[in-house]
Protein backbone atom coordinates (compact mmCIF):
# COMPACT_ATOMS: atom_id res chain seq x y z
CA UNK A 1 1.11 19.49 10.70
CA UNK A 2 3.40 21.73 8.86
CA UNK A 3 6.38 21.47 7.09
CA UNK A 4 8.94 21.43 9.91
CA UNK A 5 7.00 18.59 11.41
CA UNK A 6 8.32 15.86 9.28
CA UNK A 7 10.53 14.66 6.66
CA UNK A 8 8.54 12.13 5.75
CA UNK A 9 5.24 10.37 5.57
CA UNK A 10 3.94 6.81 6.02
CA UNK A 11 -0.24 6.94 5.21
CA UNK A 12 -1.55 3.60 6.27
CA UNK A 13 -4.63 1.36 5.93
CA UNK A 14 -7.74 1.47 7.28
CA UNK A 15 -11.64 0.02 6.59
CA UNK A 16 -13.19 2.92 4.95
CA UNK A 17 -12.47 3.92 0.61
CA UNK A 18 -10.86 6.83 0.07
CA UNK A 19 -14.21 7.91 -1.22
CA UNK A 20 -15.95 8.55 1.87
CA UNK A 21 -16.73 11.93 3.02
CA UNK A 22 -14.84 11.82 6.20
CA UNK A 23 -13.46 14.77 7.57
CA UNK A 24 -10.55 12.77 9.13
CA UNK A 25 -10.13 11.59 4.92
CA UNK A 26 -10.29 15.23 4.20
CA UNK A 27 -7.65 16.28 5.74
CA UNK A 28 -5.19 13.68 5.25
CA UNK A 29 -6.12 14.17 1.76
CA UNK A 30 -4.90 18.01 2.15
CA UNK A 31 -1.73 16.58 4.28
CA UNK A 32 -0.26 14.67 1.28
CA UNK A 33 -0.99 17.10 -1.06
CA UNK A 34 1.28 19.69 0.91
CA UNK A 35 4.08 16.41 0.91
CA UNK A 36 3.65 16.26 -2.50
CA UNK A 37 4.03 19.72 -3.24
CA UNK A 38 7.48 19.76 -0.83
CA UNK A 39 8.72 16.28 -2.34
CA UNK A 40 8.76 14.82 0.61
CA UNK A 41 9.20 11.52 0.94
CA UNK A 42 5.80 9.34 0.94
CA UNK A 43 4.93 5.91 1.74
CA UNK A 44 0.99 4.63 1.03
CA UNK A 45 -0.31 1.28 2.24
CA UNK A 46 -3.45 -0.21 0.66
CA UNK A 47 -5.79 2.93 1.58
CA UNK A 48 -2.54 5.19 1.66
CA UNK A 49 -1.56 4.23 -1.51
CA UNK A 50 -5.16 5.09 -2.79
CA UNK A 51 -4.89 8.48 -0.72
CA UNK A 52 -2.25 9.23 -2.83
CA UNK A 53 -3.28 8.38 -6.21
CA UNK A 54 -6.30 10.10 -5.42
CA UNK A 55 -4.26 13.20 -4.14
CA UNK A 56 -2.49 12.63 -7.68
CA UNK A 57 -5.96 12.98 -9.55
CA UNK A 58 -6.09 9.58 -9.92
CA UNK A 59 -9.85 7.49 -9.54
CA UNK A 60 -9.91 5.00 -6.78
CA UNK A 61 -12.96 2.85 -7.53
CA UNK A 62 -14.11 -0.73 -6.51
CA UNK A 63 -12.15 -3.53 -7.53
CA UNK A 64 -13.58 -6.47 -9.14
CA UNK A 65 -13.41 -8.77 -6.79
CA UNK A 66 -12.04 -8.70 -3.29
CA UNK A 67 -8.73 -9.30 -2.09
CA UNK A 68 -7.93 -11.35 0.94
CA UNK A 69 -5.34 -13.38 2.00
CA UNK A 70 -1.83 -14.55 0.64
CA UNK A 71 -1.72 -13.66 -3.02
CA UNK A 72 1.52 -13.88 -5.25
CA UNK A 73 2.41 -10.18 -6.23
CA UNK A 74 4.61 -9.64 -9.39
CA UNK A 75 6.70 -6.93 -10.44
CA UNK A 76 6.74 -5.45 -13.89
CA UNK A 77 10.38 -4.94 -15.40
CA UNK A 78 9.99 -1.03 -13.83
CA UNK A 79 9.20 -2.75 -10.47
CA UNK A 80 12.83 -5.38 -10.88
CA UNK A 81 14.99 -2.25 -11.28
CA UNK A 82 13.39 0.02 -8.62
CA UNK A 83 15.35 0.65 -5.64
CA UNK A 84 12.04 0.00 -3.86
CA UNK A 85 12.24 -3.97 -4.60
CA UNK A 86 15.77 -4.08 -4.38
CA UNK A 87 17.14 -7.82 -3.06
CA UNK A 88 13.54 -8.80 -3.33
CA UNK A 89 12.22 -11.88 -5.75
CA UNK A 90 9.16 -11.76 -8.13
CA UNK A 91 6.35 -13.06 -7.44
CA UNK A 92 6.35 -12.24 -3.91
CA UNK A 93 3.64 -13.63 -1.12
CA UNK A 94 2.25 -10.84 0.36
CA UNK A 95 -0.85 -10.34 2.43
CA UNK A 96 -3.61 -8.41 0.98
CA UNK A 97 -7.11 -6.99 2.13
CA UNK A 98 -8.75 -4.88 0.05
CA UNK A 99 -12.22 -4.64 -1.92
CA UNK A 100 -11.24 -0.94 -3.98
CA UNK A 101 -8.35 0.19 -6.25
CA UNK A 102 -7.06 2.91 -8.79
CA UNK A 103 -5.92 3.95 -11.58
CA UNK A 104 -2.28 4.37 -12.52
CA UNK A 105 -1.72 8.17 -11.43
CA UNK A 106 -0.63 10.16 -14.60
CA UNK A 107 3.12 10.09 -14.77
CA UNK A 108 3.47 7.33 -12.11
CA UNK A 109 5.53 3.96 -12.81
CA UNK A 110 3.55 1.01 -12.44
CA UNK A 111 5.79 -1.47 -10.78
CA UNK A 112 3.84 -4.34 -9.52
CA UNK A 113 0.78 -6.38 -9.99
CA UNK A 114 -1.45 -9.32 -9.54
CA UNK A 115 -3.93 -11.41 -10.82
CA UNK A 116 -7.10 -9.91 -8.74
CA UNK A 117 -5.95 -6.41 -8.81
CA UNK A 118 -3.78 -5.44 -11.78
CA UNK A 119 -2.32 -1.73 -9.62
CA UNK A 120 -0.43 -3.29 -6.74
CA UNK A 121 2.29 -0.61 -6.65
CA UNK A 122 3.52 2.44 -8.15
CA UNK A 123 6.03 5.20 -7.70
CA UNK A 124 5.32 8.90 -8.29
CA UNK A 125 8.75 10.61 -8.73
CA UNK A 126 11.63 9.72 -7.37
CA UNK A 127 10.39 9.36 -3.49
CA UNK A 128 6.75 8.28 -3.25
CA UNK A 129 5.66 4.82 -3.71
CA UNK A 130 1.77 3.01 -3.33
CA UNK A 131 1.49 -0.44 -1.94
CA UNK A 132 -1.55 -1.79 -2.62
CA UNK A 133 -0.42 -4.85 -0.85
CA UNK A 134 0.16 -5.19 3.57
CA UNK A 135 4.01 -5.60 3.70
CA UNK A 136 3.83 -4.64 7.82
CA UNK A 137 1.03 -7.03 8.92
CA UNK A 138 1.83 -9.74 11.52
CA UNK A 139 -0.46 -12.74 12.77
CA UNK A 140 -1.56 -10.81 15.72
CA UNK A 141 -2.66 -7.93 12.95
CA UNK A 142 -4.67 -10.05 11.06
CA UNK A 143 -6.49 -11.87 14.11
CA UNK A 144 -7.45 -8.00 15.54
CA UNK A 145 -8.31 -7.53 11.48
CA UNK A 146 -10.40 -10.54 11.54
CA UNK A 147 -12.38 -9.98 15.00
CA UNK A 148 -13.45 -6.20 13.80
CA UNK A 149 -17.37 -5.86 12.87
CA UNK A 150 -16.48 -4.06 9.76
CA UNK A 151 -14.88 -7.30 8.54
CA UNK A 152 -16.83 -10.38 9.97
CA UNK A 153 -18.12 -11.14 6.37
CA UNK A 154 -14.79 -10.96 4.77
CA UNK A 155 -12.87 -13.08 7.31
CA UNK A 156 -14.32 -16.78 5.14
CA UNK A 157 -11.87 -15.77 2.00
CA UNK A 158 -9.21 -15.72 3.76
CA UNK A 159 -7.79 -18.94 2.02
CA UNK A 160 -4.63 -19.90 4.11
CA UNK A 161 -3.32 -20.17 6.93
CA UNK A 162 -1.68 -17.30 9.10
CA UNK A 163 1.68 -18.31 10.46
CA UNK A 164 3.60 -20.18 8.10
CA UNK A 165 3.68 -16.62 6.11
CA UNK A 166 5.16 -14.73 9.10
CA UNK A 167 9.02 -15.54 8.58
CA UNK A 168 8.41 -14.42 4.82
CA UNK A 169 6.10 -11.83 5.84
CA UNK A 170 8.47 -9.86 8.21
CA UNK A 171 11.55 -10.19 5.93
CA UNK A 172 9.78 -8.84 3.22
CA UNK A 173 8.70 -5.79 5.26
CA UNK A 174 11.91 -5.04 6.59
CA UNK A 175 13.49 -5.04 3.49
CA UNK A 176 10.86 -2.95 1.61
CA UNK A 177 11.49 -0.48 4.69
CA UNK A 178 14.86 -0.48 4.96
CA UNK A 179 15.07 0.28 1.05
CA UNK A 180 12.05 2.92 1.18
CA UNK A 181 14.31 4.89 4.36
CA UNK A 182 17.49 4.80 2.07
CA UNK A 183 15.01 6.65 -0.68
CA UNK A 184 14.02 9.21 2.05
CA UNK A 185 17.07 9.61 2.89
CA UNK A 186 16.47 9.07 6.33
């Protein structure tokens, strides 16, 4: 991609750590760099928010312990004023799945966390934010999550039930979306 191919740039999940020497890793590695160095707008979800840390110099190493299922996220005073979480309460119910995590990128504001994973989301300037959290998962996301080889074992921590988060679940996302596209501008 270059430059005149987007304005901005959502980097998803996935099963693999931003650690592994894939080539696919490699160069999505190089293609937020280059967003970085334009300031273009930049949106990381659980491995895309360690993509970018990582891109930032940051280390992205294993967490603790793993983190599956609905866990309360809570934003630090940084997080309440950020245009990010605007209209949006503390703690928030979010889904999570994730075994790794990173440190705060130098020079990023830390604006969320909980208690398994203490980096749940930052900003980097004024237009690129981690989530360390799923805001855009649905029920039907999760089931195709839980069926995958790659995550047979973790599927038994997963300590709640599905659908009674879904009405929460898809506010939540469209207002974090709706508030990241008024950042980009777009």
């Amino acid at each position: 991609m270059s430059s005149v191919d987007y304005e901005a740039l959502i980097v998803l999940g996935g099963p693999m750590s931003a650690n592994d020497p894939i080539p696919a890793l490699a160069r999505e590695l190089r293609l937020i760099e280059q967003a970085l160095g334009r300031n273009t707008p930049l949106l990381g979800v659980c491995l895309g928010s360690q993509l970018i840390a990582k891109a930032l110099g940051a280390r992205v190493y294993r967490n603790a312990e793993l983190e599956i299922g609905w866990e309360p996220v809570h934003l630090t005073d940084a997080g309440r004023a950020d245009p990010l979480f605007e209209k949006i309460a503390s703690p928030m119910s979010v889904f999570h799945w994730h075994g790794e995590t990173f440190e705060l990128p130098q020079g990023a504001e830390w604006l969320a966390w909980s208690e398994k994973c203490k980096h749940q989301a930052y900003r980097y300037g004024s237009n690129v934010y981690g989530l360390q959290f799923h805001p855009e998962v649905d029920a039907a996301m999760i089931a195709e999550w839980a069926i995958q080889p790659v995550n047979c074992g973790d599927v038994a921590t997963l300590p709640r039930p599905i659908d009674p988060h879904q009405h929460d679940q898809a506010a939540l996302a469209d207002r974090i979306m709706t508030n990241w596209l008024r950042i980009a501008a777009l």
